[in-house]
Protein backbone atom coordinates (compact mmCIF):
# COMPACT_ATOMS: atom_id res chain seq x y z
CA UNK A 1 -3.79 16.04 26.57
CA UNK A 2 -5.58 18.91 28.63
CA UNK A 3 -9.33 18.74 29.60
CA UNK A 4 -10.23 21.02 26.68
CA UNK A 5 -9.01 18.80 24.57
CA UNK A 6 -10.20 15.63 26.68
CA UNK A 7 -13.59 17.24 26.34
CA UNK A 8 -14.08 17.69 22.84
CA UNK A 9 -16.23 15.50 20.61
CA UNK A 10 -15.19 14.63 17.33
CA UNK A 11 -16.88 14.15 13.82
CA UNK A 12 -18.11 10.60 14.14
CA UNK A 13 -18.35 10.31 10.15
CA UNK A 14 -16.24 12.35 6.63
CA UNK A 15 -18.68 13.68 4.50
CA UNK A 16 -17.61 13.74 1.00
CA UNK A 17 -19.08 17.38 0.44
CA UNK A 18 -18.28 17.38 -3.50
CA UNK A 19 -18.71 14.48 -6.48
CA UNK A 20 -15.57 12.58 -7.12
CA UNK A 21 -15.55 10.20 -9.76
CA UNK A 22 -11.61 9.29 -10.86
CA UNK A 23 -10.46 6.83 -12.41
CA UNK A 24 -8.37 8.49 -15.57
CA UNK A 25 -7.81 7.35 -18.94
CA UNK A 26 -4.14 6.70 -18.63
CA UNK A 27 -4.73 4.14 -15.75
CA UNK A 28 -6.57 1.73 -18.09
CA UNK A 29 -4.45 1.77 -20.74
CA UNK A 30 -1.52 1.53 -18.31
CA UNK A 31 -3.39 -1.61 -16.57
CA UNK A 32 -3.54 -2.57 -20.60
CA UNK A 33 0.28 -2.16 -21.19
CA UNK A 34 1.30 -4.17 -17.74
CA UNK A 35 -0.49 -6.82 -18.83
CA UNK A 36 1.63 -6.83 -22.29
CA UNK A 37 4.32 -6.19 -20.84
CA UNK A 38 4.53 -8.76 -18.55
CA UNK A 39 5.56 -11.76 -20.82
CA UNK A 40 9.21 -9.82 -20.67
CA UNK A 41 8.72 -9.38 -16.92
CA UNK A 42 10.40 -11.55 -14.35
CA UNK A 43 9.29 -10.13 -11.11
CA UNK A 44 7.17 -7.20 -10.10
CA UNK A 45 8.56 -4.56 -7.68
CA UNK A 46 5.94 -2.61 -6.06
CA UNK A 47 5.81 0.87 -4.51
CA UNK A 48 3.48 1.95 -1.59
CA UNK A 49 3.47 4.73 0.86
CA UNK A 50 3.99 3.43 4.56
CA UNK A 51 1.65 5.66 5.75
CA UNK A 52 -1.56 4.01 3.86
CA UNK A 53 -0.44 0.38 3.56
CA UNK A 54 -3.87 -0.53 2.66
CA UNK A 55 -5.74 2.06 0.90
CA UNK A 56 -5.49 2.55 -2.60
CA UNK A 57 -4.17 -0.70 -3.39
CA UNK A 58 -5.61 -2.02 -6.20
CA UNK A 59 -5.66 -5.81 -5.53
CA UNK A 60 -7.32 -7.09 -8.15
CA UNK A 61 -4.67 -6.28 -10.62
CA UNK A 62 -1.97 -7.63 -8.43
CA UNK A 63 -4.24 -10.99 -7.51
CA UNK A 64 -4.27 -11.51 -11.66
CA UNK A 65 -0.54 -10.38 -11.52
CA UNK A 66 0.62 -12.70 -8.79
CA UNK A 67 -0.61 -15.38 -10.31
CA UNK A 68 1.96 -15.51 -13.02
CA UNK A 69 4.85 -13.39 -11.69
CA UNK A 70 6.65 -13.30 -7.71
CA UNK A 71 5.80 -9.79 -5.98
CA UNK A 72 7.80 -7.55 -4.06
CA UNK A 73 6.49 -4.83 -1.98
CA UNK A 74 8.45 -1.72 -1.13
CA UNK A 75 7.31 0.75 1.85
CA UNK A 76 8.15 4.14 0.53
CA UNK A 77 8.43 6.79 3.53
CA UNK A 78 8.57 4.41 5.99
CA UNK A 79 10.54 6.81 8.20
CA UNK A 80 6.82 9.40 8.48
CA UNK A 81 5.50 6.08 10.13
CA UNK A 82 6.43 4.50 14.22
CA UNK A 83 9.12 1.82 13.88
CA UNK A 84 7.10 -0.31 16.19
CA UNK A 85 4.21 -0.55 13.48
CA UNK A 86 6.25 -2.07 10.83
CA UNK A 87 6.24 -5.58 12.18
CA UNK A 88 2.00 -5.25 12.61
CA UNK A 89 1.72 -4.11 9.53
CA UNK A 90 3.99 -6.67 7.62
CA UNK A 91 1.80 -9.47 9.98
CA UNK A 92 -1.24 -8.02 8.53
CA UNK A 93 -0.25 -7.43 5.02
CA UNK A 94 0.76 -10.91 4.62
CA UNK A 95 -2.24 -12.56 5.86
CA UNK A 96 -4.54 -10.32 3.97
CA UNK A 97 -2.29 -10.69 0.97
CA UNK A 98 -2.39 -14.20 1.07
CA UNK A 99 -5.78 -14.27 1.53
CA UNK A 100 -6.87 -11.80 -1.82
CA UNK A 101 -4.02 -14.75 -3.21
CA UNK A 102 -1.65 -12.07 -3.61
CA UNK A 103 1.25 -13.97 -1.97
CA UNK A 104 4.51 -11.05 -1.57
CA UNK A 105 7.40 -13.04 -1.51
CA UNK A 106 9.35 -9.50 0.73
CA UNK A 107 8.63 -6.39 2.14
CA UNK A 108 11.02 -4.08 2.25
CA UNK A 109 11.29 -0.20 3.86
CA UNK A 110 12.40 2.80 2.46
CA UNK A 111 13.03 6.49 4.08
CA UNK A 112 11.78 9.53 2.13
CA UNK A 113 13.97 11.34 0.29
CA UNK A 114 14.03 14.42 1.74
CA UNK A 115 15.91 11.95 4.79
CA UNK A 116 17.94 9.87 2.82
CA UNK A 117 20.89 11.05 0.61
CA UNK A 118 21.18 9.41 -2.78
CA UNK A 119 24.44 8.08 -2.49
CA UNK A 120 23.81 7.31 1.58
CA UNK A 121 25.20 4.10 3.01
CA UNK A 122 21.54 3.56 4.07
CA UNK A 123 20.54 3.26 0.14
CA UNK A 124 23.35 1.24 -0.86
CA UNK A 125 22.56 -1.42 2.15
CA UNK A 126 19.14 -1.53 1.05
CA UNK A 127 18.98 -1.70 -2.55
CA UNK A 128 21.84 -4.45 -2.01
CA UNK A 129 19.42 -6.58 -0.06
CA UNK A 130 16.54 -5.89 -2.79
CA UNK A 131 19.09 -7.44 -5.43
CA UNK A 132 20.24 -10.13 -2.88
CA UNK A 133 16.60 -10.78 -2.90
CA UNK A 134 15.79 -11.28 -6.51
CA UNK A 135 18.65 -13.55 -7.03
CA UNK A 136 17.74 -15.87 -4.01
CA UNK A 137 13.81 -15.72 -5.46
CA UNK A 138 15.49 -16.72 -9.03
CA UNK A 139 17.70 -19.09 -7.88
CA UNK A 140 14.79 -21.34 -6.21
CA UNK A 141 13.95 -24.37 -8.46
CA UNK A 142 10.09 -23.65 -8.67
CA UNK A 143 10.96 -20.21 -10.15
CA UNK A 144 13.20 -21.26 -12.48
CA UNK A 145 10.22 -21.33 -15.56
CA UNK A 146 8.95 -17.71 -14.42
CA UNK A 147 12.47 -16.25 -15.42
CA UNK A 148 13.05 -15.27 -19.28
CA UNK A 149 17.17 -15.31 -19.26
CA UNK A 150 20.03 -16.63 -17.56
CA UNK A 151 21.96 -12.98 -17.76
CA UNK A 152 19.52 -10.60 -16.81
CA UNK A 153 16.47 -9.57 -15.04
CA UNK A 154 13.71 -7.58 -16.03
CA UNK A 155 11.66 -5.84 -13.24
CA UNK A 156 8.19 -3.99 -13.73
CA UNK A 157 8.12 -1.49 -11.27
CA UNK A 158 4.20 -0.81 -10.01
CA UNK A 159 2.14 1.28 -7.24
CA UNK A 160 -0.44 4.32 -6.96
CA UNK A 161 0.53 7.62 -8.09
CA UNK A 162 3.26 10.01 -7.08
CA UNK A 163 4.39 7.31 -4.59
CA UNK A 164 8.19 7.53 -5.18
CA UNK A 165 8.28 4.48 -7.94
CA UNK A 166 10.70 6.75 -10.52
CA UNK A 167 12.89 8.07 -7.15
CA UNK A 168 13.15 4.49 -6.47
CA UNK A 169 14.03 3.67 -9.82
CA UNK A 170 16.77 6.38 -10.11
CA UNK A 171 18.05 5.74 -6.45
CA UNK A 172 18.57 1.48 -8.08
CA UNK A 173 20.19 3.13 -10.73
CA UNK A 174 22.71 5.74 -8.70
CA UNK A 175 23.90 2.65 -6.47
CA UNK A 176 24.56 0.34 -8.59
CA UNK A 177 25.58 2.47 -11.90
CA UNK A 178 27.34 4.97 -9.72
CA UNK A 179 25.05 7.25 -12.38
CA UNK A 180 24.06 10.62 -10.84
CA UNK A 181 21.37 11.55 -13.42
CA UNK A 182 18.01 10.78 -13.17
CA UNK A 183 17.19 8.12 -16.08
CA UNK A 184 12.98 8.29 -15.46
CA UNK A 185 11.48 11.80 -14.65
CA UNK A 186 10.30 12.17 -11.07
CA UNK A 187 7.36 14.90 -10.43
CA UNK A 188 5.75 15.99 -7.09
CA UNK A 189 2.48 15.66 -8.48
CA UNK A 190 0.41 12.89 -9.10
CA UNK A 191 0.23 11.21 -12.75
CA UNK A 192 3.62 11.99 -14.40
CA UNK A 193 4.49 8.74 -15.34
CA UNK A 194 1.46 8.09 -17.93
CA UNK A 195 2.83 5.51 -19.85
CA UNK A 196 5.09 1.65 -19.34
CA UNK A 197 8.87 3.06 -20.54
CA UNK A 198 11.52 1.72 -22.21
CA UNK A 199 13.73 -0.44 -20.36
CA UNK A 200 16.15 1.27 -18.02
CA UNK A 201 19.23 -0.49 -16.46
CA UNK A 202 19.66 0.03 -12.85
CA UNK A 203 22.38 -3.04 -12.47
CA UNK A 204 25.15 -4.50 -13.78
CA UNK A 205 27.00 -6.99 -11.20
CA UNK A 206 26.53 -9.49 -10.44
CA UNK A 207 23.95 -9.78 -12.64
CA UNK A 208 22.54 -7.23 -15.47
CA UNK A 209 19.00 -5.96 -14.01
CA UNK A 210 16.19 -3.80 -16.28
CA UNK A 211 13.04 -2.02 -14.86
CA UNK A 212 10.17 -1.07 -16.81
CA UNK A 213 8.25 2.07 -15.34
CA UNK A 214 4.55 2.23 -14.82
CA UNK A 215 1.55 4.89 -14.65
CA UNK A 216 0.34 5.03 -11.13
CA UNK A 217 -2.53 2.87 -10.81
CA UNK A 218 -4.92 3.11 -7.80
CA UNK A 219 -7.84 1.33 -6.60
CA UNK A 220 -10.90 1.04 -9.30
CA UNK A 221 -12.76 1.72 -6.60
CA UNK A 222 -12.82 5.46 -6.14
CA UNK A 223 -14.40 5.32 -9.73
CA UNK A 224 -17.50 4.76 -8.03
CA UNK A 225 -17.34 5.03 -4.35
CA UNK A 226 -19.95 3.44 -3.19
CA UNK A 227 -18.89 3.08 0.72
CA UNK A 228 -17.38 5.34 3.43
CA UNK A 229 -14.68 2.99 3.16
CA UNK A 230 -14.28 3.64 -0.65
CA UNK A 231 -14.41 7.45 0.35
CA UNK A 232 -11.79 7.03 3.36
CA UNK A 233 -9.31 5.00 1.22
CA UNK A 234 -9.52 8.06 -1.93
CA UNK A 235 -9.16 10.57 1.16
CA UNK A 236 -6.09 8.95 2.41
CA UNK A 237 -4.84 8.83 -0.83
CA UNK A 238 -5.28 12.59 -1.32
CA UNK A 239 -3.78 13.32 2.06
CA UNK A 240 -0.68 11.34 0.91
CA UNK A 241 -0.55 12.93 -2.79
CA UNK A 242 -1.51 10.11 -4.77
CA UNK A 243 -4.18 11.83 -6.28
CA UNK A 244 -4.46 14.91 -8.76
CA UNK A 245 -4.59 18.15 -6.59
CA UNK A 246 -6.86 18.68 -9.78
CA UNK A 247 -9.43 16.40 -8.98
CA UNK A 248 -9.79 17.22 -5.26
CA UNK A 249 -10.60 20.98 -3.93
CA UNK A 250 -7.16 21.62 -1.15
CA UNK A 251 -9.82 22.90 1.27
CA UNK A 252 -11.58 19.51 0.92
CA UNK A 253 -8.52 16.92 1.43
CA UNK A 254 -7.25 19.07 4.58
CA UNK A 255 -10.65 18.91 6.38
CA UNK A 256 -10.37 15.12 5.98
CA UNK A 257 -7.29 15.43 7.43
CA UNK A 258 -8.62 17.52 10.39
CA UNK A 259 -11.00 15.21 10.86
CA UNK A 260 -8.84 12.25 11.14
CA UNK A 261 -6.47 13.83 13.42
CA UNK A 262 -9.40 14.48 15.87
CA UNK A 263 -10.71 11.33 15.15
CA UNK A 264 -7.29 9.93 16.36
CA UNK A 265 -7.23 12.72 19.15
CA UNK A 266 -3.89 13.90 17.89
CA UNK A 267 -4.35 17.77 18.52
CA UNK A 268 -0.75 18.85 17.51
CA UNK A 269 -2.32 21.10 14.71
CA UNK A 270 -3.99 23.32 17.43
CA UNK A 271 -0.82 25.03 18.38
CA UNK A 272 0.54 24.37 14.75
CA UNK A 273 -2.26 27.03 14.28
CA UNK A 274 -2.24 29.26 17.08
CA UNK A 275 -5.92 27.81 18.00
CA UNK A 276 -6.33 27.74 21.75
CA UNK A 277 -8.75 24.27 21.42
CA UNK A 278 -9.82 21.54 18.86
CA UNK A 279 -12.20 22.31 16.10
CA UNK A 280 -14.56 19.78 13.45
CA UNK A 281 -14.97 23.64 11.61
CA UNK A 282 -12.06 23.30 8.36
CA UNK A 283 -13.07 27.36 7.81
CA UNK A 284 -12.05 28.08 11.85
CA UNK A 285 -9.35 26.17 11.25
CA UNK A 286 -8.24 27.84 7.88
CA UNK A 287 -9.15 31.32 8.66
CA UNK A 288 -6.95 30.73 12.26
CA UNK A 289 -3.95 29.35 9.41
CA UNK A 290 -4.14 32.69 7.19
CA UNK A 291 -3.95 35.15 9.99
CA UNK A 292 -1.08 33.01 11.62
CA UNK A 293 1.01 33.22 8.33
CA UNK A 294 -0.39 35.94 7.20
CA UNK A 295 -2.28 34.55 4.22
CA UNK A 296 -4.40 37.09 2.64
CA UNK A 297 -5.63 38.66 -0.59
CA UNK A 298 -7.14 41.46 -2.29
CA UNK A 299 -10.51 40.93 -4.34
CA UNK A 300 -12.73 43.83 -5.37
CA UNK A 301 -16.34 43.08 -5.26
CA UNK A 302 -18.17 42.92 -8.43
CA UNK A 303 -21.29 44.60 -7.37
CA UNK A 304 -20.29 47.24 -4.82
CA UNK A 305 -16.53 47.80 -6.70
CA UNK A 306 -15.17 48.18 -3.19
CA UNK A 307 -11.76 45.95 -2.58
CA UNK A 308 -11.68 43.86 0.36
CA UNK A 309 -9.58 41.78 2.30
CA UNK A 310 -9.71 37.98 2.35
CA UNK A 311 -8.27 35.17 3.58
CA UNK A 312 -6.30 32.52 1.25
CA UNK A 313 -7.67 29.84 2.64
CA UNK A 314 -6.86 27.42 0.01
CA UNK A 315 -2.98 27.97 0.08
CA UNK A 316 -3.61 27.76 4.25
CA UNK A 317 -5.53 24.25 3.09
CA UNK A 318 -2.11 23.53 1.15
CA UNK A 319 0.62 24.21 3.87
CA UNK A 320 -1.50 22.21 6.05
CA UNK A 321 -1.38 19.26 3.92
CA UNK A 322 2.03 19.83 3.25
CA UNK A 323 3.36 19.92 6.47
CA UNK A 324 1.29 16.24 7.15
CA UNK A 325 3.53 15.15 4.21
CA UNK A 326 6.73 16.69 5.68
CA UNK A 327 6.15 15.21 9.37
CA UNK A 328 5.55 17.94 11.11
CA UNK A 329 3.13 16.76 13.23
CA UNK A 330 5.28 13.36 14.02
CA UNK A 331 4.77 10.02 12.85
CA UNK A 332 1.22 9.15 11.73
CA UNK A 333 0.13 6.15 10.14
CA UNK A 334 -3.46 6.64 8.25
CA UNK A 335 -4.63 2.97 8.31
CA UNK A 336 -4.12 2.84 11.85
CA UNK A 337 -7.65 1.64 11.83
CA UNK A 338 -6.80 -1.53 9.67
CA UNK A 339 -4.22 -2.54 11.90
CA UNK A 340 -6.96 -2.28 15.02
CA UNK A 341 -8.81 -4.28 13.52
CA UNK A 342 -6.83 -7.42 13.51
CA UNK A 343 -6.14 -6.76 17.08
């Protein structure tokens, strides 16, 4: 860090500058369908992004769920995270867990795709232990009223939108079924999956295994958002693409992400930019992005007629977000702040 950067002063506070209120349709009927469906549910698997292990979780719906069913929690993207956080996080999701009486019987980790090959020997290893794992939860004699059948399993898959449950699904399924296709649609976007599916098989030795599909499902929370915390959880959320790019202006969700990457005096967008120093300004910081790559448009004024030049600055919003999700600025875990917290 130079002494321009050691200098600067960041935002001490995100101001939500536009009113959010989201909680769609689809999630209530798909918190609606979970609950039917799980009578013909033996376990739940969910899916969360290892980069906001906290936000967006919606634990009342898993507190109701855990009551009744065993839980297991997979870290999707665990490789856009430090390897050294995993075992404070897994420390502090299991007290905090326990404590909301969401007890998670595992945690696993899982790489991105984009880093992991489908038929990789790092899937096969760890879908093997998630199997492993169900049988040894099945075969204990407390759990043995919990389980419908003796043959098979039946698995509801659950977690916040456009978190990688259907990838996950599909990766279960090309391990273990040796079956290349993709049996649930998978979508970059938030909200594709909008309703519980049909069963699908992902196993079939040494025992038969089904997972039901889900509608992501986030915190009820950002319905209302009443606190900064409420806001900062939604915002992370955003950052990570688990919520509509609909519902949230580009230019909006990268200036929270500006602002916690000064708040966390990571400064590797300034070169990323071609800035020569730190800013809390998102239009410096977008207006440096569309002269760097070149991001501009024509737009002819509607009361002088003349055309002038102007600067995309919500696709330079986009590839800045984008390149967050890729790694490009290294490993960065959002709820860094939870884990300080505990410390």
């Amino acid at each position: 860090m130079n002494s321009v950067e050691r200098a600067f002063i960041a935002r001490s506070q995100f101001i939500l500058k536009q009113k959010v209120q989201w909680f769609p349709g689809h999630m209530r009927k798909g918190i609606k369908d979970i609950g039917r469906t799980l009578k013909n549910t033996d376990l739940i698997l969910e899916v969360h992004d290892a980069r906001i292990p906290f936000s967006g979780r919606n634990l009342n719906l898993l507190s109701r769920i855990a009551s009744v069913k065993p839980i297991l929690l997979l870290m999707n993207k665990s490789d856009l995270i430090n390897n050294k956080d995993k075992c404070r996080i897994e420390e502090e999701l299991f007290a905090r867990m326990g404590s909301n009486n969401v007890p998670i019987k595992h945690i696993f980790w899982m790489n991105s795709l984009h880093s992991n090959p489908i038929y990789g020997g790092y899937d096969s290893k760890l879908m093997t232990t998630i199997i492993s794992s169900i049988e040894k939860i099945a075969n204990v004699g407390s759990n043995n009223n919990l389980f419908q059948t003796d043959d098979h399993y039946n698995l509801l898959v659950m977690g916040i939108p456009n978190v990688g449950k259907s990838t996950v699904i599909n990766r279960l399924r090309n391990v273990f079924l040796q079956k290349s296709g993709k049996a649930t649609k998978i979508g970059s976007l938030a909200g594709v999956t909008r309703s519980v599916l049909e069963k699908i098989k992902i196993c079939d030795n040494p025992k038969k295994i089904y997972l039901y599909d889900t509608p992501g499902i986030l915190e009820p929370s950002f319905h209302r958002l009443e606190t900064n915390a409420d806001i900062e959880a939604m915002m992370r959320c955003a950052v990570c693409g688990n919520i509509s790019e609909k519902v949230l202006e580009a230019e909006l969700t990268a200036d929270y992400l500006l602002y916690w990457m000064n708040k966390m005096a990571n400064y590797q967008y300034v070169e990323w930019f071609g800035m020569d120093k730190p800013t809390n300004d998102i239009t410096e910081l977008l207006t440096y992005g569309a002269i760097k790559f070149n991001f501009f448009e024509k737009r002819r004024s509607m009361t002088t007629g003349e055309t002038n030049i102007v600067p995309q600055l919500s696709s330079v919003a986009d590839k800045f977000v984008y390149a967050f999700r890729d790694g490009s600025f290294g490993p960065i875990l959002l709820d860094e702040d939870h884990l300080r917290m505990t410390k």
